[in-house]
N, C-alpha and C. Protein backbone atom coordinates (compact mmCIF):
# COMPACT_ATOMS: atom_id res chain seq x y z
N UNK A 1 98.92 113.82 183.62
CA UNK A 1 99.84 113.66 182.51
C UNK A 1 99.45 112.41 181.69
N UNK A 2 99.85 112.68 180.37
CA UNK A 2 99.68 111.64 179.71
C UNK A 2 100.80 110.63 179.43
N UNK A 3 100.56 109.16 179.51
CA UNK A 3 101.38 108.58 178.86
C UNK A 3 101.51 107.52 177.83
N UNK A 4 102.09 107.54 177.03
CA UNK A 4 102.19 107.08 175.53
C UNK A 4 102.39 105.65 176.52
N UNK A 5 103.25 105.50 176.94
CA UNK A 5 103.81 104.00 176.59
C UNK A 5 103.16 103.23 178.42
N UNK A 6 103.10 102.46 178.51
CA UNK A 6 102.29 101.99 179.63
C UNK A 6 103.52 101.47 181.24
N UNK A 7 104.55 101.98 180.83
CA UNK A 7 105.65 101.75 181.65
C UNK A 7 105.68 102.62 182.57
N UNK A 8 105.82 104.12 181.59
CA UNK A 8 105.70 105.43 182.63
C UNK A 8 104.48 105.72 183.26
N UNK A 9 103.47 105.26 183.05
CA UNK A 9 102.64 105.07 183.70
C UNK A 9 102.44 104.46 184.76
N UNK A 10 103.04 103.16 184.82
CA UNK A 10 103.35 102.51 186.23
C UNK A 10 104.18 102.75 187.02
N UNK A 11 105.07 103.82 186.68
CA UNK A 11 106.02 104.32 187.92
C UNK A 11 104.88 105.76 188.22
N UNK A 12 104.13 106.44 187.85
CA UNK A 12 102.76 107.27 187.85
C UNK A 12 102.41 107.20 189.07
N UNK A 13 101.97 105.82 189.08
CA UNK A 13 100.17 105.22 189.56
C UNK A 13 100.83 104.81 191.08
N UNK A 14 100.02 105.71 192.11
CA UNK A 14 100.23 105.98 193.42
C UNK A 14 100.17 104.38 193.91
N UNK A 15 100.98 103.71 194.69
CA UNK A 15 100.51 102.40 195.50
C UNK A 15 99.36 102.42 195.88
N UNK A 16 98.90 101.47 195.67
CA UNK A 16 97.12 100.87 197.10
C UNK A 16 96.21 101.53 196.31
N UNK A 17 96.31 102.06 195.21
CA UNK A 17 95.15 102.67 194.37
C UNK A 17 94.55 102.05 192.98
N UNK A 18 93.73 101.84 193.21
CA UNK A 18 93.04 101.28 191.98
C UNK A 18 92.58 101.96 190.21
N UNK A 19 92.64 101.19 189.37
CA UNK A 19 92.53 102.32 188.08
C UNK A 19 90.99 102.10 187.48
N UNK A 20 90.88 103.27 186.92
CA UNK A 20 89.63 103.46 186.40
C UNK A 20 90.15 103.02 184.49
N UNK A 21 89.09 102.62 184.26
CA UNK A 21 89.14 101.87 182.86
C UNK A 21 88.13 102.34 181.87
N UNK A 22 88.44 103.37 180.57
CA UNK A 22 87.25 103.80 180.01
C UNK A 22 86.99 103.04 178.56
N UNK A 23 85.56 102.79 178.41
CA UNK A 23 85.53 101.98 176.80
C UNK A 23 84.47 103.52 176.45
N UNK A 24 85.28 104.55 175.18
CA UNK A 24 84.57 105.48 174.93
C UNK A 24 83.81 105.66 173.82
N UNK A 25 82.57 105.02 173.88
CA UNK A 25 81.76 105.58 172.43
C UNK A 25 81.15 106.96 172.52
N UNK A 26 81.06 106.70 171.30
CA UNK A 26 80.12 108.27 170.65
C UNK A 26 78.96 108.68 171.44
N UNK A 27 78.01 107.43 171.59
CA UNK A 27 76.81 107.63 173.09
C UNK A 27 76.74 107.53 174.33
N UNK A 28 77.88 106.46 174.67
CA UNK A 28 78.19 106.00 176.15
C UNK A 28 79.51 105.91 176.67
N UNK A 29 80.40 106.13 177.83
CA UNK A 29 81.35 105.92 178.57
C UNK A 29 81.38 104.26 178.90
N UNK A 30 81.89 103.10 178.89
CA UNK A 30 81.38 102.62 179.37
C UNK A 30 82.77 103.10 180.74
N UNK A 31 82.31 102.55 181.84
CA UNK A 31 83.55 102.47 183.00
C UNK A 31 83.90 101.42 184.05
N UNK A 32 85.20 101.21 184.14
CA UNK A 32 85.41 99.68 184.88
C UNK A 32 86.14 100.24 186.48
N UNK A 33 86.19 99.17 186.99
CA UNK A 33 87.14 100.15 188.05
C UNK A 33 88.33 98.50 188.28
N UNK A 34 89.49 98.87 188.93
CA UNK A 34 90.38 97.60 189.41
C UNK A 34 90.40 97.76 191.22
N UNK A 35 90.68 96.89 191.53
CA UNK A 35 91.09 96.46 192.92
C UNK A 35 92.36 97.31 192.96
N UNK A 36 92.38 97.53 194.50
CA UNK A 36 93.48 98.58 194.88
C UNK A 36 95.05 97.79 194.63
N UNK A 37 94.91 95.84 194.31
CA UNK A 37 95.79 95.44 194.38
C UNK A 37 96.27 95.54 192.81
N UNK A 38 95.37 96.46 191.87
CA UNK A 38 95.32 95.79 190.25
C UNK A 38 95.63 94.45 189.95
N UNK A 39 94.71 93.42 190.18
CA UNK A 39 94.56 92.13 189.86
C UNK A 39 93.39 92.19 188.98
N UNK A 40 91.94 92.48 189.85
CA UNK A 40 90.75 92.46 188.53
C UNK A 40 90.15 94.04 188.69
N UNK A 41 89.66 93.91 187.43
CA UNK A 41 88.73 95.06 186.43
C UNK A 41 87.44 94.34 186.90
N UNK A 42 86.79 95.33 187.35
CA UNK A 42 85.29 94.39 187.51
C UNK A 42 84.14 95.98 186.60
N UNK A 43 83.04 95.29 185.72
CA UNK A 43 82.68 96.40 185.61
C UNK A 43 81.35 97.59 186.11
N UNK A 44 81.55 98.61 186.42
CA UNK A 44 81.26 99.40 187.11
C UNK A 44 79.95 100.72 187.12
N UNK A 45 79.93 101.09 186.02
CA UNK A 45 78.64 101.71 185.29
C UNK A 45 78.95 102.26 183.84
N UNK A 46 77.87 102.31 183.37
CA UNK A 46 77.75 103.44 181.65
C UNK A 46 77.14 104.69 181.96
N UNK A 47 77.97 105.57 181.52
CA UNK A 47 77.69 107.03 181.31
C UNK A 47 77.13 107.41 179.71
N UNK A 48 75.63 107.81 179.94
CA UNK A 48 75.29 108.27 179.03
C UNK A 48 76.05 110.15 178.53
N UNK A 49 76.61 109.81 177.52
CA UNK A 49 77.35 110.83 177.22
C UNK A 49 76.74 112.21 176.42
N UNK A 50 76.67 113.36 177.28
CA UNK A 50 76.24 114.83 177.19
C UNK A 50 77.36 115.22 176.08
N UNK A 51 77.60 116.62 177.08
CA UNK A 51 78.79 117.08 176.69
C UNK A 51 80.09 116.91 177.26
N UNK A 52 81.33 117.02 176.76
CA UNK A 52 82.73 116.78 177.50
C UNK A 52 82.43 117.29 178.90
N UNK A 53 82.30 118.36 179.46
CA UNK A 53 82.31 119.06 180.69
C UNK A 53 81.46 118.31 181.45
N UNK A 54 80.29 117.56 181.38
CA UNK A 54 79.61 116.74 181.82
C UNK A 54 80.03 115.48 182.48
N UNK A 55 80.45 114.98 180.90
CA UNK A 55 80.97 113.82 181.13
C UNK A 55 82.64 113.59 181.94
N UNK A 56 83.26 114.61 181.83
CA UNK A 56 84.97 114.53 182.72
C UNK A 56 84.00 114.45 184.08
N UNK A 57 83.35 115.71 184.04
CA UNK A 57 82.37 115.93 185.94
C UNK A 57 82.46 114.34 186.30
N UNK A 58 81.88 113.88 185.64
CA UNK A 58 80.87 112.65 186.42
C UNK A 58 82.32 111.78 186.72
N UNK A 59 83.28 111.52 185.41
CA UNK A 59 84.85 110.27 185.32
C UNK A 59 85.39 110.77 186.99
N UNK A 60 85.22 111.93 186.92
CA UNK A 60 86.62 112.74 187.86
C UNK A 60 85.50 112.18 189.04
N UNK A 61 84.24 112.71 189.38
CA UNK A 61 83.94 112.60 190.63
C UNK A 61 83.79 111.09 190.83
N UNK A 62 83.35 109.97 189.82
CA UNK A 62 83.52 108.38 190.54
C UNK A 62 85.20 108.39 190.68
N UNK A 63 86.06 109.00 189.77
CA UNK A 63 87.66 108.95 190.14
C UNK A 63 88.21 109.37 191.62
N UNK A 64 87.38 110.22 192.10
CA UNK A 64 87.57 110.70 193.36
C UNK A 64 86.94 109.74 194.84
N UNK A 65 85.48 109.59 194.39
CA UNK A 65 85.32 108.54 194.93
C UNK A 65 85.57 107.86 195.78
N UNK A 66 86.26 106.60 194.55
CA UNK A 66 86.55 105.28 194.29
C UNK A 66 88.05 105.34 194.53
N UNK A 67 88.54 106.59 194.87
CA UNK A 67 90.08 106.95 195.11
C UNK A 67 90.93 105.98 194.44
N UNK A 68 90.47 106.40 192.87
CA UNK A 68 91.55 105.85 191.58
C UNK A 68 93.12 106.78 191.59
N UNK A 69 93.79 105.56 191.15
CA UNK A 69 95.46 106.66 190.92
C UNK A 69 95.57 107.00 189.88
N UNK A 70 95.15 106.31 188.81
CA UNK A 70 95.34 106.98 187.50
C UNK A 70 93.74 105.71 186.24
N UNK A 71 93.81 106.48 184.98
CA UNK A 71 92.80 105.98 184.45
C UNK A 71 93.41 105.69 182.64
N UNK A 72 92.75 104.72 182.40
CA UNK A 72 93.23 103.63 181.39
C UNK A 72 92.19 104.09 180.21
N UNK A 73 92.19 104.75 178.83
CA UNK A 73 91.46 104.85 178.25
C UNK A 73 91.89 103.73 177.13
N UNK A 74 90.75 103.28 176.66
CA UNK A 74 90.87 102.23 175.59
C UNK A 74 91.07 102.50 174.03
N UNK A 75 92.07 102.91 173.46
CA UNK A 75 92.56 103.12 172.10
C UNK A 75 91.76 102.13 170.95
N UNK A 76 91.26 102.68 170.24
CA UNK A 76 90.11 102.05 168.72
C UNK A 76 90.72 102.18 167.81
N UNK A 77 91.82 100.75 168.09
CA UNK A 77 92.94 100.67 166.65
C UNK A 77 92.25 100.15 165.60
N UNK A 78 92.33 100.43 164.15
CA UNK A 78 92.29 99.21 163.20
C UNK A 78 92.48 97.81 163.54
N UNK A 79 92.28 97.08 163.07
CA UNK A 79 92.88 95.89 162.80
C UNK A 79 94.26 95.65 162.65
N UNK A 80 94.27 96.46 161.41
CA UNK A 80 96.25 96.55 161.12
C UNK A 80 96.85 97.56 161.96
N UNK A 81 96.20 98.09 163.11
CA UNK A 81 97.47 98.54 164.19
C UNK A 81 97.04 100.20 163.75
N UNK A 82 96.85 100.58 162.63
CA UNK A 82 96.75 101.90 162.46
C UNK A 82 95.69 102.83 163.32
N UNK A 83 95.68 103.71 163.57
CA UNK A 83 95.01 104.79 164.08
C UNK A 83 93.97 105.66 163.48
N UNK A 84 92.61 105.47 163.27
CA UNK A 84 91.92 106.17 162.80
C UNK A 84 90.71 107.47 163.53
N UNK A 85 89.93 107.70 162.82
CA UNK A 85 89.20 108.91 163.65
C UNK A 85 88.87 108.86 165.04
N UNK A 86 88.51 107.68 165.25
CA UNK A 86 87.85 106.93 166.41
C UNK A 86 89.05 107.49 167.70
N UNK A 87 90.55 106.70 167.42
CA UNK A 87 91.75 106.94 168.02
C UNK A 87 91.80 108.63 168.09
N UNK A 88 91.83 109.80 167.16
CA UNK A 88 91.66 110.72 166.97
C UNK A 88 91.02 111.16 168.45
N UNK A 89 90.06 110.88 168.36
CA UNK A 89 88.86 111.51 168.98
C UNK A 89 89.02 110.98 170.33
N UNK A 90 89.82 110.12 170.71
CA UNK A 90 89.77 109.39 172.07
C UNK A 90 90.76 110.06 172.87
N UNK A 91 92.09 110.47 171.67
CA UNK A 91 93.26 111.19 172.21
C UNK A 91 92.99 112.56 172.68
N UNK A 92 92.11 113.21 171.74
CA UNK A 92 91.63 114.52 171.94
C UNK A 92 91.06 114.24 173.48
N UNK A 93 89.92 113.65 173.82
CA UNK A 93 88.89 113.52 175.13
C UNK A 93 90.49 113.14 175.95
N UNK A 94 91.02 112.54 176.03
CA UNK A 94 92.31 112.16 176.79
C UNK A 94 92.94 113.45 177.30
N UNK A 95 93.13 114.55 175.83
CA UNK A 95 94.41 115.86 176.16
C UNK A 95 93.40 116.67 177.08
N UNK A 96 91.81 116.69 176.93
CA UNK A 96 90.81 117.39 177.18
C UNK A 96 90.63 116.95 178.92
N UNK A 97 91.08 115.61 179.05
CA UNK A 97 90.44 115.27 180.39
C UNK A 97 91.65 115.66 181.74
N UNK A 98 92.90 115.67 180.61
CA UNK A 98 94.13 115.89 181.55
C UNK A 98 94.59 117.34 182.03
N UNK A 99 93.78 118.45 181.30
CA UNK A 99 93.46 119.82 181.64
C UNK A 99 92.81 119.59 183.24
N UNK A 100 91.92 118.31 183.32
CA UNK A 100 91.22 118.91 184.82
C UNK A 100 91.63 117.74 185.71
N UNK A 101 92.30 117.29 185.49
CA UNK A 101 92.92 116.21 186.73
C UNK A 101 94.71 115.87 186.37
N UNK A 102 95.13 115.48 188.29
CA UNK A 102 96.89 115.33 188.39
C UNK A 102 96.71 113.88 188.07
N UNK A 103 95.56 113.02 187.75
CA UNK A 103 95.53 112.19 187.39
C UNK A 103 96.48 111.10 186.59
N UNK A 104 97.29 110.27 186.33
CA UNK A 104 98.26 109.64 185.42
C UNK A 104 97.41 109.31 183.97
N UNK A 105 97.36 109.10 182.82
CA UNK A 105 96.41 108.84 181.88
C UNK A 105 97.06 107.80 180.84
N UNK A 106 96.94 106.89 180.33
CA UNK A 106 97.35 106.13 179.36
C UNK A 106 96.43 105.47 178.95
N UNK A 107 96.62 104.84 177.15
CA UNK A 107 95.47 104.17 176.29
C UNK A 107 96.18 102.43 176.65
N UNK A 108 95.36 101.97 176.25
CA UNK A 108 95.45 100.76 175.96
C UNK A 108 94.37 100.27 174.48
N UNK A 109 95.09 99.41 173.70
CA UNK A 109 94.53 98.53 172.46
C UNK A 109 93.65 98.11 173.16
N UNK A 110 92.44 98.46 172.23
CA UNK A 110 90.95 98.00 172.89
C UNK A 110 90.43 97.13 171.92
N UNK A 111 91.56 97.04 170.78
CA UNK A 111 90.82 96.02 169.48
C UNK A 111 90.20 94.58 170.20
N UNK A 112 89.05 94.33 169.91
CA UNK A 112 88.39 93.10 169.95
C UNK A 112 87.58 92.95 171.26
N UNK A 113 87.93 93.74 172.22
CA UNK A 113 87.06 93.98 173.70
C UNK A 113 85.63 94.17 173.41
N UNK A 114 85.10 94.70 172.80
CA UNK A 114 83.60 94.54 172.90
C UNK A 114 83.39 93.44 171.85
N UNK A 115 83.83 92.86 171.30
CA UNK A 115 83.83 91.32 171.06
C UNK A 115 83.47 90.03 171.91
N UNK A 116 84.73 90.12 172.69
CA UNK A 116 84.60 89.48 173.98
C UNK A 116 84.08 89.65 175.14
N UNK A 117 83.34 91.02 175.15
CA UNK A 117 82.17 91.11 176.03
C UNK A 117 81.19 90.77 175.48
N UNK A 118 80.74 90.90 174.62
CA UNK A 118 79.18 90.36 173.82
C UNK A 118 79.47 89.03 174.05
N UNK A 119 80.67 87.99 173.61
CA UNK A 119 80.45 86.75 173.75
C UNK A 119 80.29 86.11 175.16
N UNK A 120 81.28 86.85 176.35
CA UNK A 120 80.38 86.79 177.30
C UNK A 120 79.54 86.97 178.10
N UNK A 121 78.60 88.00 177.40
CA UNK A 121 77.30 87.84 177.98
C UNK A 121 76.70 87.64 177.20
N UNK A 122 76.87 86.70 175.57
CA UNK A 122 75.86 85.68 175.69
C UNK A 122 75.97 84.21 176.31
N UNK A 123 77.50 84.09 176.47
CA UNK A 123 77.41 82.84 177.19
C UNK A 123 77.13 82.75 178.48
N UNK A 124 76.96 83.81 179.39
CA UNK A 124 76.16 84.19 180.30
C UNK A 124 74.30 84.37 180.50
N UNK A 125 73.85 84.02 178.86
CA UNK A 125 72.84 84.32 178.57
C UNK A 125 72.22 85.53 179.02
N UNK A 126 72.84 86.33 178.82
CA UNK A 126 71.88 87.78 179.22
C UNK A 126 71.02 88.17 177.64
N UNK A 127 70.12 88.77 178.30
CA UNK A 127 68.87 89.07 177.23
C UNK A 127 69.52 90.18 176.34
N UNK A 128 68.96 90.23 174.91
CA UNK A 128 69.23 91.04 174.16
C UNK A 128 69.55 92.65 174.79
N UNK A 129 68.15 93.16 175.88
CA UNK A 129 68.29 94.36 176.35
C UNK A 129 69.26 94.66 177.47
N UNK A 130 69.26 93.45 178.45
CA UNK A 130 70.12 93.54 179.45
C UNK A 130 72.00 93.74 178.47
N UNK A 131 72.22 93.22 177.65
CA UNK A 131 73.36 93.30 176.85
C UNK A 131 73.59 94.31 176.61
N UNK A 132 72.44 95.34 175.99
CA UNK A 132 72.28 96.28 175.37
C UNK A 132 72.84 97.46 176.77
N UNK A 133 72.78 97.15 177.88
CA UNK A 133 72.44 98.03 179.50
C UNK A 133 74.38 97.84 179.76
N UNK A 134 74.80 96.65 179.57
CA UNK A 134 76.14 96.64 180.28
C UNK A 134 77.31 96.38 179.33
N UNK A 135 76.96 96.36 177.87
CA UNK A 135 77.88 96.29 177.01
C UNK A 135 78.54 96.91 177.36
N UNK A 136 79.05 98.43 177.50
CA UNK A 136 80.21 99.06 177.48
C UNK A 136 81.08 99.43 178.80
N UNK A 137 80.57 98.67 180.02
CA UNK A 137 81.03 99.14 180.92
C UNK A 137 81.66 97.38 181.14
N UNK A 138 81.34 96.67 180.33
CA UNK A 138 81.84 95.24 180.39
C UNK A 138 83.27 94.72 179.59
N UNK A 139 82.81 95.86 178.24
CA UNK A 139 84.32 96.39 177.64
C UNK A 139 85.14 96.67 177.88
N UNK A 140 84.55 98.16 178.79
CA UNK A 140 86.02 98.87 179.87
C UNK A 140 86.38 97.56 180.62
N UNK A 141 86.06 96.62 181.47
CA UNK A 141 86.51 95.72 182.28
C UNK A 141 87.56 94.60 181.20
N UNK A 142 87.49 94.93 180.07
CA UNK A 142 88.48 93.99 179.18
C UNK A 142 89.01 94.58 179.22
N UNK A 143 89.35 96.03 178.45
CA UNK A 143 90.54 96.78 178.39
C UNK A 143 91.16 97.59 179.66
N UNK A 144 90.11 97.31 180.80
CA UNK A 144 91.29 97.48 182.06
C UNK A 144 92.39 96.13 182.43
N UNK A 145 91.27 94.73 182.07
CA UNK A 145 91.97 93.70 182.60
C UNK A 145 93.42 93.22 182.14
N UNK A 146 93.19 93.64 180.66
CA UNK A 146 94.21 93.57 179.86
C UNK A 146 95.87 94.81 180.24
N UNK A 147 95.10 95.98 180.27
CA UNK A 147 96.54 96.67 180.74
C UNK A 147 96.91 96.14 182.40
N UNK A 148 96.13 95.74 183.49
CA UNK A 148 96.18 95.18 184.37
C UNK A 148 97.19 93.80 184.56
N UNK A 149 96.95 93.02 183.54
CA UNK A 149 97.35 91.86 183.15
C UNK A 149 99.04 91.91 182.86
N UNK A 150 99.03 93.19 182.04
CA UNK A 150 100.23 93.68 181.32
C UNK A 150 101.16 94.33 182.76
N UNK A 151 100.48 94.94 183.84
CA UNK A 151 101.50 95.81 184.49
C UNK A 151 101.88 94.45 185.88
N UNK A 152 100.96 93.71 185.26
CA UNK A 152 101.73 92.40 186.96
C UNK A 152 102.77 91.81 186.02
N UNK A 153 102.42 91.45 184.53
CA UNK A 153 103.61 90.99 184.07
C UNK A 153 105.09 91.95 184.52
N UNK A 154 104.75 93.12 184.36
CA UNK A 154 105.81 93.84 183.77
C UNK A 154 106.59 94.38 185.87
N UNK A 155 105.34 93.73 186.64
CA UNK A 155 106.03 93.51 187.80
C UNK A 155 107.01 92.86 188.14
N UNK A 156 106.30 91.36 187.53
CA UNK A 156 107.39 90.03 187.91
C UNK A 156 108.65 90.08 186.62
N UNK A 157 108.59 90.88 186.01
CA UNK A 157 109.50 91.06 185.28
C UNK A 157 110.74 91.60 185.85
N UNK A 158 110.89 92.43 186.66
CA UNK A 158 111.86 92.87 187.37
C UNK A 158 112.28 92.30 188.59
């Protein structure tokens, strides 16, 4: 199932299970995974991207795995918050991926995450190509850390 808002999602997401985190471009998946405690996103591999049927194969079988409870796709807002093709196309792969898994599914604002992965891995000094190898699976690890970040708040909140 899908969920809009990141609340219903956390009543979803099975205890002791960790979430899978997707940063989705046009060429690559990148993918993060969290600790079973959801504290950190560490990141995990890039899927060079085929076709949909390919690419769910490969999400679902590291999802199976890695015995994830549910998976975090990263929403490609504007700047000003609006929703464009990019968002389009992420929601679609989202309605598309929830046909083949009981999986829980929700986006998270991914604005500025591959920002802050490029900056740190250059302040990590990684080489132009090595950058080029873990950019997007370093992304997903922002936009998992971030909804991660959001659901311990929204722990100690209660």
């Amino acid at each position: 199932m899908i969920y809009e808002e990141i609340e219903g999602f956390a009543v979803a997401v099975p205890m002791g299970r960790g979430l899978l985190g997707l940063d989705l471009g046009t060429k690559t998946i990148g993918v993060a995974l969290s600790d079973r405690l959801l504290s950190v996103a560490s990141p995990l591999e890039t899927i060079k991207r085929k076709k949909f049927g390919l690419d769910a194969a490969r999400l679902l079988e590291i999802a199976m795995a890695r015995e994830a409870g549910g998976i975090i796709l990263g929403l490609p807002r504007n700047m000003d918050g609006s929703e464009g093709p990019r968002c389009q196309s992420t929601r679609a792969f989202a309605r598309n991926l929830e046909k083949l898994t009981d999986l829980p599914i929700t986006f998270w604002d991914e604005r500025l995450s591959t920002v802050a992965a490029e900056r740190a891995l250059l302040e990590a000094d990684a080489t132009r190509k090595r950058r080029a190898e873990v950019i997007d699976n370093v992304a997903a690890s922002y936009i998992l850390q971030g909804a991660l970040d959001r659901l311990r708040h929204m722990r100690t909140e209660t």
